[in-house]
C-alpha atoms as a PDB file:
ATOM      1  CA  UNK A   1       4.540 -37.867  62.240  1.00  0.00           C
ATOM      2  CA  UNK A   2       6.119 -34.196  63.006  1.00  0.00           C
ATOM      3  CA  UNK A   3       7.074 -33.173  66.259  1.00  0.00           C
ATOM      4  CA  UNK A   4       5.075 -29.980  66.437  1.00  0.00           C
ATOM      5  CA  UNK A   5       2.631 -28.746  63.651  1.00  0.00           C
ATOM      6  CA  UNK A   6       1.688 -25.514  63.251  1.00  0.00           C
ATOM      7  CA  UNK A   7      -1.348 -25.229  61.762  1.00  0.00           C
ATOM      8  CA  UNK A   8      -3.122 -22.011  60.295  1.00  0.00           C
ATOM      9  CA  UNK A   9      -1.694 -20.580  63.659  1.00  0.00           C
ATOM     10  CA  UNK A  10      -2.032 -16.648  64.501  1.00  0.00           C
ATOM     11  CA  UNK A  11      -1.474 -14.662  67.804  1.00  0.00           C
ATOM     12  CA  UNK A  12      -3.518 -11.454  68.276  1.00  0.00           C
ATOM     13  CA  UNK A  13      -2.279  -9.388  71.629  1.00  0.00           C
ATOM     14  CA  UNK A  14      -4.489  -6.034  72.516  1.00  0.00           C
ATOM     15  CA  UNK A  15      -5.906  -5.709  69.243  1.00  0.00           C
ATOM     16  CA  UNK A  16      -2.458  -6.028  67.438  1.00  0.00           C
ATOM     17  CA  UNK A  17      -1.556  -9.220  65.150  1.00  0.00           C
ATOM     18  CA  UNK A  18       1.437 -11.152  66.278  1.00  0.00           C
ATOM     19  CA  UNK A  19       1.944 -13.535  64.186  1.00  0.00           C
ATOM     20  CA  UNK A  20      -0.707 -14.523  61.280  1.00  0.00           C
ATOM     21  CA  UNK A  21      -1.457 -17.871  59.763  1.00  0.00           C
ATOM     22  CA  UNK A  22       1.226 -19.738  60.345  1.00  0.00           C
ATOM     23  CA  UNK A  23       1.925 -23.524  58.784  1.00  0.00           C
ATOM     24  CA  UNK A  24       4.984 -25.599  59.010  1.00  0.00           C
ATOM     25  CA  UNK A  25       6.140 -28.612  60.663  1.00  0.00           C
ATOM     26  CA  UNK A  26       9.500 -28.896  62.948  1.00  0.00           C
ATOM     27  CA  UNK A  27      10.155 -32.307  62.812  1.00  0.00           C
ATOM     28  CA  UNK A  28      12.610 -35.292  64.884  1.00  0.00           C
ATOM     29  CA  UNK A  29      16.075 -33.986  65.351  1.00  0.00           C
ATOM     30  CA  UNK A  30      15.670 -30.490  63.204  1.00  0.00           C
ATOM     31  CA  UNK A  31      17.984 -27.679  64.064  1.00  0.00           C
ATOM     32  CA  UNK A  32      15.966 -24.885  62.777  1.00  0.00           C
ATOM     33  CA  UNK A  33      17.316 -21.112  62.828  1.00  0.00           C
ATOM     34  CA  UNK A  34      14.881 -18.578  62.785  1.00  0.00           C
ATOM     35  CA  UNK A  35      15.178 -15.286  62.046  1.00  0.00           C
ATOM     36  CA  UNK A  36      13.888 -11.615  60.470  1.00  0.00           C
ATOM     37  CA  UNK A  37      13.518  -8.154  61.645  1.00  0.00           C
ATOM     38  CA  UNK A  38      12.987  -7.330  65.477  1.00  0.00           C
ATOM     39  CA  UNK A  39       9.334  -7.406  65.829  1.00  0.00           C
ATOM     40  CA  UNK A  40       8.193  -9.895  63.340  1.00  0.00           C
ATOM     41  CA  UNK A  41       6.900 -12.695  65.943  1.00  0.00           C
ATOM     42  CA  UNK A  42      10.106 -14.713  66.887  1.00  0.00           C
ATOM     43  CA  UNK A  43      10.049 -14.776  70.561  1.00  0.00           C
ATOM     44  CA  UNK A  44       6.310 -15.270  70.376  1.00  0.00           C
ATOM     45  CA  UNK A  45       6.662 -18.428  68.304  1.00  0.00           C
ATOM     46  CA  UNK A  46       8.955 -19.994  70.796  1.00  0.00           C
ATOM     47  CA  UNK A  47       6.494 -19.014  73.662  1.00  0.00           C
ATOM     48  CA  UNK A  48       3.856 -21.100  71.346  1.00  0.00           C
ATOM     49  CA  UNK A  49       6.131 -23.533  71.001  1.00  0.00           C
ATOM     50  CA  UNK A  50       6.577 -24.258  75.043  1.00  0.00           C
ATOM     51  CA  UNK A  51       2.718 -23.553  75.485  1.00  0.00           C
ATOM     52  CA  UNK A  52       4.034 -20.697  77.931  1.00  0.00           C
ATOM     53  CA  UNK A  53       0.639 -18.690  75.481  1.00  0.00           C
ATOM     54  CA  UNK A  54      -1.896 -20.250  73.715  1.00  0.00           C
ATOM     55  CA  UNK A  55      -3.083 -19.307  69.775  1.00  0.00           C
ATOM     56  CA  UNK A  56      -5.622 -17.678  69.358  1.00  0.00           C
ATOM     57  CA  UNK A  57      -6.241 -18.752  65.428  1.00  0.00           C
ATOM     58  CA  UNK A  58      -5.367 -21.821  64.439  1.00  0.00           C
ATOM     59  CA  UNK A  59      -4.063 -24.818  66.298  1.00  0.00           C
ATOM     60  CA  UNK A  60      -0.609 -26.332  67.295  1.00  0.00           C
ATOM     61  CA  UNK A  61       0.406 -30.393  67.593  1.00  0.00           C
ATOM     62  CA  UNK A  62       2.678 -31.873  69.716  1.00  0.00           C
ATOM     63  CA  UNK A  63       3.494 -35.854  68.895  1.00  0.00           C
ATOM     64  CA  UNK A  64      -0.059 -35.684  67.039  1.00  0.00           C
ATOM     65  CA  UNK A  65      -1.867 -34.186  69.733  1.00  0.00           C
ATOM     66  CA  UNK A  66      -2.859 -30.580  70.333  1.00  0.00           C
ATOM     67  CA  UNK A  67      -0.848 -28.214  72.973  1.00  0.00           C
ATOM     68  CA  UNK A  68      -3.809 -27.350  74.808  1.00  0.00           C
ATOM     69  CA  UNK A  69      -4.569 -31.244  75.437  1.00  0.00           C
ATOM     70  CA  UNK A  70      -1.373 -31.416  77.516  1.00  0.00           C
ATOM     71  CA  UNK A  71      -0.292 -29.929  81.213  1.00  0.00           C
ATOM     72  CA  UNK A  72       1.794 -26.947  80.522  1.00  0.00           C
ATOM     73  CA  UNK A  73       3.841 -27.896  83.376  1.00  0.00           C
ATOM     74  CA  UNK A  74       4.442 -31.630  81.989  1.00  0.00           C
ATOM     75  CA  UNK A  75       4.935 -30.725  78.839  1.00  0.00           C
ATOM     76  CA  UNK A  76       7.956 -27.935  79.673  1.00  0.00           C
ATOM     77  CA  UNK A  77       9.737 -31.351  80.874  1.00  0.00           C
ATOM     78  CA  UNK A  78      10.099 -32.244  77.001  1.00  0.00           C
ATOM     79  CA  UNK A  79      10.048 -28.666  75.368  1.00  0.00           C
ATOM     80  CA  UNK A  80      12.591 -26.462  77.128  1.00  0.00           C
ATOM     81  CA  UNK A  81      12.590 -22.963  76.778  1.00  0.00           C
ATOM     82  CA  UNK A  82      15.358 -20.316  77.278  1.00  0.00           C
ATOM     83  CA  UNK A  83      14.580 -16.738  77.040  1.00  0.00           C
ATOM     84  CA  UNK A  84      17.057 -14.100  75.619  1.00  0.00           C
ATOM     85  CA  UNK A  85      16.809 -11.986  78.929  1.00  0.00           C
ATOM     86  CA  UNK A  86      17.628 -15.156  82.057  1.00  0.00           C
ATOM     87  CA  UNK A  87      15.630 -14.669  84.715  1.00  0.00           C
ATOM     88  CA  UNK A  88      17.324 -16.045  88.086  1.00  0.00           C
ATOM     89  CA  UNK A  89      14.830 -16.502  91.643  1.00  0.00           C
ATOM     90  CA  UNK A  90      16.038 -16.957  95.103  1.00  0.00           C
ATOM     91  CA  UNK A  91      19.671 -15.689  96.038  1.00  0.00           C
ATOM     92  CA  UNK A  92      22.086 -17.799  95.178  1.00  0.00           C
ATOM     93  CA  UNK A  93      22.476 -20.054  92.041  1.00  0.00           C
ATOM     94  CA  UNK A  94      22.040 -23.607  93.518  1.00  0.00           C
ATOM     95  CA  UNK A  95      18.386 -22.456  94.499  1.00  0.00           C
ATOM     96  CA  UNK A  96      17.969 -22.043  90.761  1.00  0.00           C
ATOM     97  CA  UNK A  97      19.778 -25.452  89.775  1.00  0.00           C
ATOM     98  CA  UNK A  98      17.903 -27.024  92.728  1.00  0.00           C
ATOM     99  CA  UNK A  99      14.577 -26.518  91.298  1.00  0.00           C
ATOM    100  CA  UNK A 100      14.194 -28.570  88.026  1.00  0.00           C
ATOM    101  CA  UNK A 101      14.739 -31.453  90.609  1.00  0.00           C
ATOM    102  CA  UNK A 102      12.183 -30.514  92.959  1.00  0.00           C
ATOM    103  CA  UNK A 103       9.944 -30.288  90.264  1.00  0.00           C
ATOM    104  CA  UNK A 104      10.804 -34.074  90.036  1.00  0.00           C
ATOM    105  CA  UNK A 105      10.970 -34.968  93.454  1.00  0.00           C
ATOM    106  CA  UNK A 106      14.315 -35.890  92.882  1.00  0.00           C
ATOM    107  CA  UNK A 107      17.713 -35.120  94.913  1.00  0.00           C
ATOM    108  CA  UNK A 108      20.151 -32.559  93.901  1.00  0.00           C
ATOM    109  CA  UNK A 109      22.614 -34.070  91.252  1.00  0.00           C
ATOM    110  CA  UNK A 110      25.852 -32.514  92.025  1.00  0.00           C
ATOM    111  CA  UNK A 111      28.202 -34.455  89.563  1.00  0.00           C
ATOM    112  CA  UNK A 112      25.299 -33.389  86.717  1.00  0.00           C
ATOM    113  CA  UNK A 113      25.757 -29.884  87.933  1.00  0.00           C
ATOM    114  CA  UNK A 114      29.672 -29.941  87.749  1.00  0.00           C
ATOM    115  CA  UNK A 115      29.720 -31.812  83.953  1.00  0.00           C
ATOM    116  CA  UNK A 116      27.305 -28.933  82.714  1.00  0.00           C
ATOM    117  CA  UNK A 117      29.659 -26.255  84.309  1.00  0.00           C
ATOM    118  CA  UNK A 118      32.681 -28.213  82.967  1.00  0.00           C
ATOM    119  CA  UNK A 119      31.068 -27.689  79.600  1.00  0.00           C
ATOM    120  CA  UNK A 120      29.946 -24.257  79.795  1.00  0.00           C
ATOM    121  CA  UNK A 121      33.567 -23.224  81.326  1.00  0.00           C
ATOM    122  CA  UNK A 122      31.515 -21.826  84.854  1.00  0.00           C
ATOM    123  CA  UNK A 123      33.622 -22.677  87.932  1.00  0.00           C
ATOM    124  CA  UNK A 124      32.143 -25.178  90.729  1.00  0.00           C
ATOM    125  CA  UNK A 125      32.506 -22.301  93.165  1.00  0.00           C
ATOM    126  CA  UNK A 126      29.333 -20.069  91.128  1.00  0.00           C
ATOM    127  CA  UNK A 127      27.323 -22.713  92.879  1.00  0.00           C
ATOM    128  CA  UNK A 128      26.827 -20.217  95.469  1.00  0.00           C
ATOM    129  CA  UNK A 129      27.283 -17.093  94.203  1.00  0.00           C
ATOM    130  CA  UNK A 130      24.684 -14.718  94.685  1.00  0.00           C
ATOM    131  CA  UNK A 131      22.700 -14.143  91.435  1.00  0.00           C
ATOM    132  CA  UNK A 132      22.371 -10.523  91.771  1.00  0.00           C
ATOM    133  CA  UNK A 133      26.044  -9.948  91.622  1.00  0.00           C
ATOM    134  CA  UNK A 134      26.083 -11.936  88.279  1.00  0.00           C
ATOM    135  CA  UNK A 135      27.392 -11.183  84.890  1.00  0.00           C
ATOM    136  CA  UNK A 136      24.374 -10.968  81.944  1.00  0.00           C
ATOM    137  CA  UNK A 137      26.580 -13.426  80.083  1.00  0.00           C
ATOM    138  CA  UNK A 138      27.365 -15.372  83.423  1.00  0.00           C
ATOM    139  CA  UNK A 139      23.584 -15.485  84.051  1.00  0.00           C
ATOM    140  CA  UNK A 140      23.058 -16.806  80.556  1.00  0.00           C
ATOM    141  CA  UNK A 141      25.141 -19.393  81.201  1.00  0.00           C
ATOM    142  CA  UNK A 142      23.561 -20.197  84.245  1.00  0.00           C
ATOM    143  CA  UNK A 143      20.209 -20.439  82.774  1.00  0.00           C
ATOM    144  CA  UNK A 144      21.271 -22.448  80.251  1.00  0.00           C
ATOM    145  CA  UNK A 145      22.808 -25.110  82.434  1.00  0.00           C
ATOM    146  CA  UNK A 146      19.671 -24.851  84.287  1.00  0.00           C
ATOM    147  CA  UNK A 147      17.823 -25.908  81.144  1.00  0.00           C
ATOM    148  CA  UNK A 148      19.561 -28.182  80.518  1.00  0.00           C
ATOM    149  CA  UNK A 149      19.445 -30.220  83.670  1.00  0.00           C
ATOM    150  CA  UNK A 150      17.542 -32.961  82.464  1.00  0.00           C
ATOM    151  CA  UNK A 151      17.629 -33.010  78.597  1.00  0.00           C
ATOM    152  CA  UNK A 152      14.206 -32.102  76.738  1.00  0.00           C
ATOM    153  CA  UNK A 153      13.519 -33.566  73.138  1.00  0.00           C
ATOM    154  CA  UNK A 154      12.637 -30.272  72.144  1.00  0.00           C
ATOM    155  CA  UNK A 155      14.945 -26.961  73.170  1.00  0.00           C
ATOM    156  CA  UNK A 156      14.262 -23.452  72.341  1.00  0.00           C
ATOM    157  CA  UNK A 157      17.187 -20.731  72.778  1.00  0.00           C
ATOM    158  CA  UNK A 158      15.820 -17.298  71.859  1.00  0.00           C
ATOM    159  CA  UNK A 159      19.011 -15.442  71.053  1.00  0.00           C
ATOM    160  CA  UNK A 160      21.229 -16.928  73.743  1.00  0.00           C
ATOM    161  CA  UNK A 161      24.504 -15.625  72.720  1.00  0.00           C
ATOM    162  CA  UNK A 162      24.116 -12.168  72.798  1.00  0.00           C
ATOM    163  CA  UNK A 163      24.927 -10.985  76.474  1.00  0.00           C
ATOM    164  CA  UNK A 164      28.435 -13.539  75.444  1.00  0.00           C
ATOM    165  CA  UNK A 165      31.883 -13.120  74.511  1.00  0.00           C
ATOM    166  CA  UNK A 166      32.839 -14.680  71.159  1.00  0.00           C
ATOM    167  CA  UNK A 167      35.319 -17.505  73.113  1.00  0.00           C
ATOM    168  CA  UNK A 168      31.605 -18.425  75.169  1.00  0.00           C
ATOM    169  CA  UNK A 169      29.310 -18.192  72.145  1.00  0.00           C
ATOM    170  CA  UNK A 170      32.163 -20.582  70.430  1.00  0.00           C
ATOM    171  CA  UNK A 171      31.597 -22.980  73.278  1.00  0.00           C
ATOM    172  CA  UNK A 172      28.142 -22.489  74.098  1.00  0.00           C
ATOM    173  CA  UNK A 173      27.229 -23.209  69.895  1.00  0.00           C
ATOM    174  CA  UNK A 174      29.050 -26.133  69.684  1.00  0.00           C
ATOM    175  CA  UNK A 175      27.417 -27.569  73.098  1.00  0.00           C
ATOM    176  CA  UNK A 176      23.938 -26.950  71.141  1.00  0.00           C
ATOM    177  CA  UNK A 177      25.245 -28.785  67.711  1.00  0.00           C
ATOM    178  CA  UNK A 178      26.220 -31.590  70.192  1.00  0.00           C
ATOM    179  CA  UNK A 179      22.970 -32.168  71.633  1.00  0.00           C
ATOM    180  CA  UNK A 180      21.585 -31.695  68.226  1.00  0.00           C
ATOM    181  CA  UNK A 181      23.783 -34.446  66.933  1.00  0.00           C
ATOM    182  CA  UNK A 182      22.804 -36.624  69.619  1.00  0.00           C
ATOM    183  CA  UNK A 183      18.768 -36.120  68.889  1.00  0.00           C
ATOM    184  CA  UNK A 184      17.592 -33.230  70.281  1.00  0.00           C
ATOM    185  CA  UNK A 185      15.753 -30.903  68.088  1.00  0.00           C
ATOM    186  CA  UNK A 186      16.791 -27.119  68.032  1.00  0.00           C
ATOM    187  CA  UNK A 187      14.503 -23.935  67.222  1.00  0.00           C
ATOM    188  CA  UNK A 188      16.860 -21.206  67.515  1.00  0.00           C
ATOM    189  CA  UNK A 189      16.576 -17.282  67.236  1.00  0.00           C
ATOM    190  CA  UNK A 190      19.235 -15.559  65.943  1.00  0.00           C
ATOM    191  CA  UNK A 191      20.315 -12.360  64.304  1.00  0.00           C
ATOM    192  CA  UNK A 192      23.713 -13.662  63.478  1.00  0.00           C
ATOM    193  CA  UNK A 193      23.705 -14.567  59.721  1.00  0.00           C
ATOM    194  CA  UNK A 194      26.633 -16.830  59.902  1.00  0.00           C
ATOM    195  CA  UNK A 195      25.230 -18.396  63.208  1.00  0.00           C
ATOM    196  CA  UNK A 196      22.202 -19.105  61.241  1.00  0.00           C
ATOM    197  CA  UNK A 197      23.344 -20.942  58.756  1.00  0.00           C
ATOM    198  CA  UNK A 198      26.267 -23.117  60.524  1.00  0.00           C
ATOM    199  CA  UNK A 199      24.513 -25.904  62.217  1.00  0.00           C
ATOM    200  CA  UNK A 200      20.698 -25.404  60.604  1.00  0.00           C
ATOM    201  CA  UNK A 201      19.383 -27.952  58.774  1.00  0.00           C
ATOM    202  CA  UNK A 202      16.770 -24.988  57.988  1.00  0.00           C
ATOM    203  CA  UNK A 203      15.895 -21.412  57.966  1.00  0.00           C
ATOM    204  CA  UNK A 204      12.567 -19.956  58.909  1.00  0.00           C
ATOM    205  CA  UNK A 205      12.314 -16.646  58.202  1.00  0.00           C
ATOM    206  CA  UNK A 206       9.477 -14.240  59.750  1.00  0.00           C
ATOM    207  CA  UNK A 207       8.517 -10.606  58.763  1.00  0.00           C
ATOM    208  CA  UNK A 208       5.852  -8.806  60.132  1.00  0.00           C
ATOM    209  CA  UNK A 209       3.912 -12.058  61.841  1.00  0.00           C
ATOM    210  CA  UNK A 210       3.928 -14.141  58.484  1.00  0.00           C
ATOM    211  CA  UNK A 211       6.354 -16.836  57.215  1.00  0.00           C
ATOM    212  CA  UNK A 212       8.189 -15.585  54.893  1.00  0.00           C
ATOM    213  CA  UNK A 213      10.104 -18.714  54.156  1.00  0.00           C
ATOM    214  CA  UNK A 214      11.228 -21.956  55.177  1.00  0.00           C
ATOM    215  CA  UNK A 215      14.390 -22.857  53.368  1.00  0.00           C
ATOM    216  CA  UNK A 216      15.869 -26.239  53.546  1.00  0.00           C
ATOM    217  CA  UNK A 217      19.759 -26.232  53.698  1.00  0.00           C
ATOM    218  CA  UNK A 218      21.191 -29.717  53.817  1.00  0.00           C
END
């Protein structure tokens, strides 16, 4: 059984067609790049793919059962999604990291917090920092560690590299092939050619809404 299917899915926004009959499936442990003009539907597939919208053709499967049969909120726990532009709440950054284990009802997990920094090279002291005096690329970082908290089976990175240096989007590409390797599937947006094609086990390419392709690699 797939983890998600897409099925004859479109998105239609003020009159204007998103995306248009889309069908593919993303299944167990896939690191799927996607990628295509600015404007052909990427970021709106990956907000389909956390149920953060709904389609409004066609119909989408989780684990064999359709999005709209599962709480948005519950669901987020196993699909994880991380925008291209982080958005950070409160003032500081431990009200950010704090949250995922509210939502949980469980305590604050410092030594979690610290290995995630340790891998993301972000010093213990950004703990609290105040997020408005934050980098773009630190607050990437942030978000991403944020994310990452508890580990979903399914994560979704729309274009999380680009506010980053090349020495961070070394580290931060290899942290995502390592969570790959260890099981979690990847749908990733990219405009990077050679980022596309250096972990991917496949390519799906969008233009103008539609699926252009979905090309297999290794």
């Amino acid at each position: 059984m797939p983890l998600l299917d897409f099925q004859d899915v479109s998105f239609i926004n003020d009159g204007k067609t998103i995306l248009k009959n889309l069908s593919f499936v993303v299944e167990a442990g896939d690191y799927i790049s996607i990628i295509g003009p600015s404007g052909s539907g990427k970021s709106t597939l990956l907000r389909l793919c956390s149920h953060l919208i709904s389609p409004t053709g066609g119909n989408i499967f989780y684990k064999g059962v359709n999005m709209n049969k599962y709480v948005p909120t519950e669901l987020r726990k196993s699909i994880a999604y991380c925008s291209q532009l982080p958005y950070l709440f409160g003032n500081n950054v431990k009200e950010n990291l704090d949250f995922p284990f509210s939502v949980r009802k469980m305590p604050f997990n410092e030594g979690r917090v610290k290995e995630l920094f340790s891998l993301f090279n972000i010093p213990f002291t950004f703990l609290n920092a105040d997020v408005q005096n934050l980098s773009g690329g630190e607050k990437q970082r942030i978000s991403l560690v944020r994310t990452l908290l508890f580990l979903p089976e399914v994560l979704l990175l729309d274009e999380v590299t680009s506010a980053l240096d090349a020495e961070n989007t070394r580290m931060v590409l290899n942290a995502i092939f390592t969570l790959n390797r260890n099981g979690i599937t990847i749908l990733w947006i990219t405009h990077n050619p050679e980022q596309s094609k250096k972990y991917a086990n496949k390519i799906l390419t969008l233009e103008a809404g539609e699926m252009k392709s979905l090309e297999v690699l290794k």
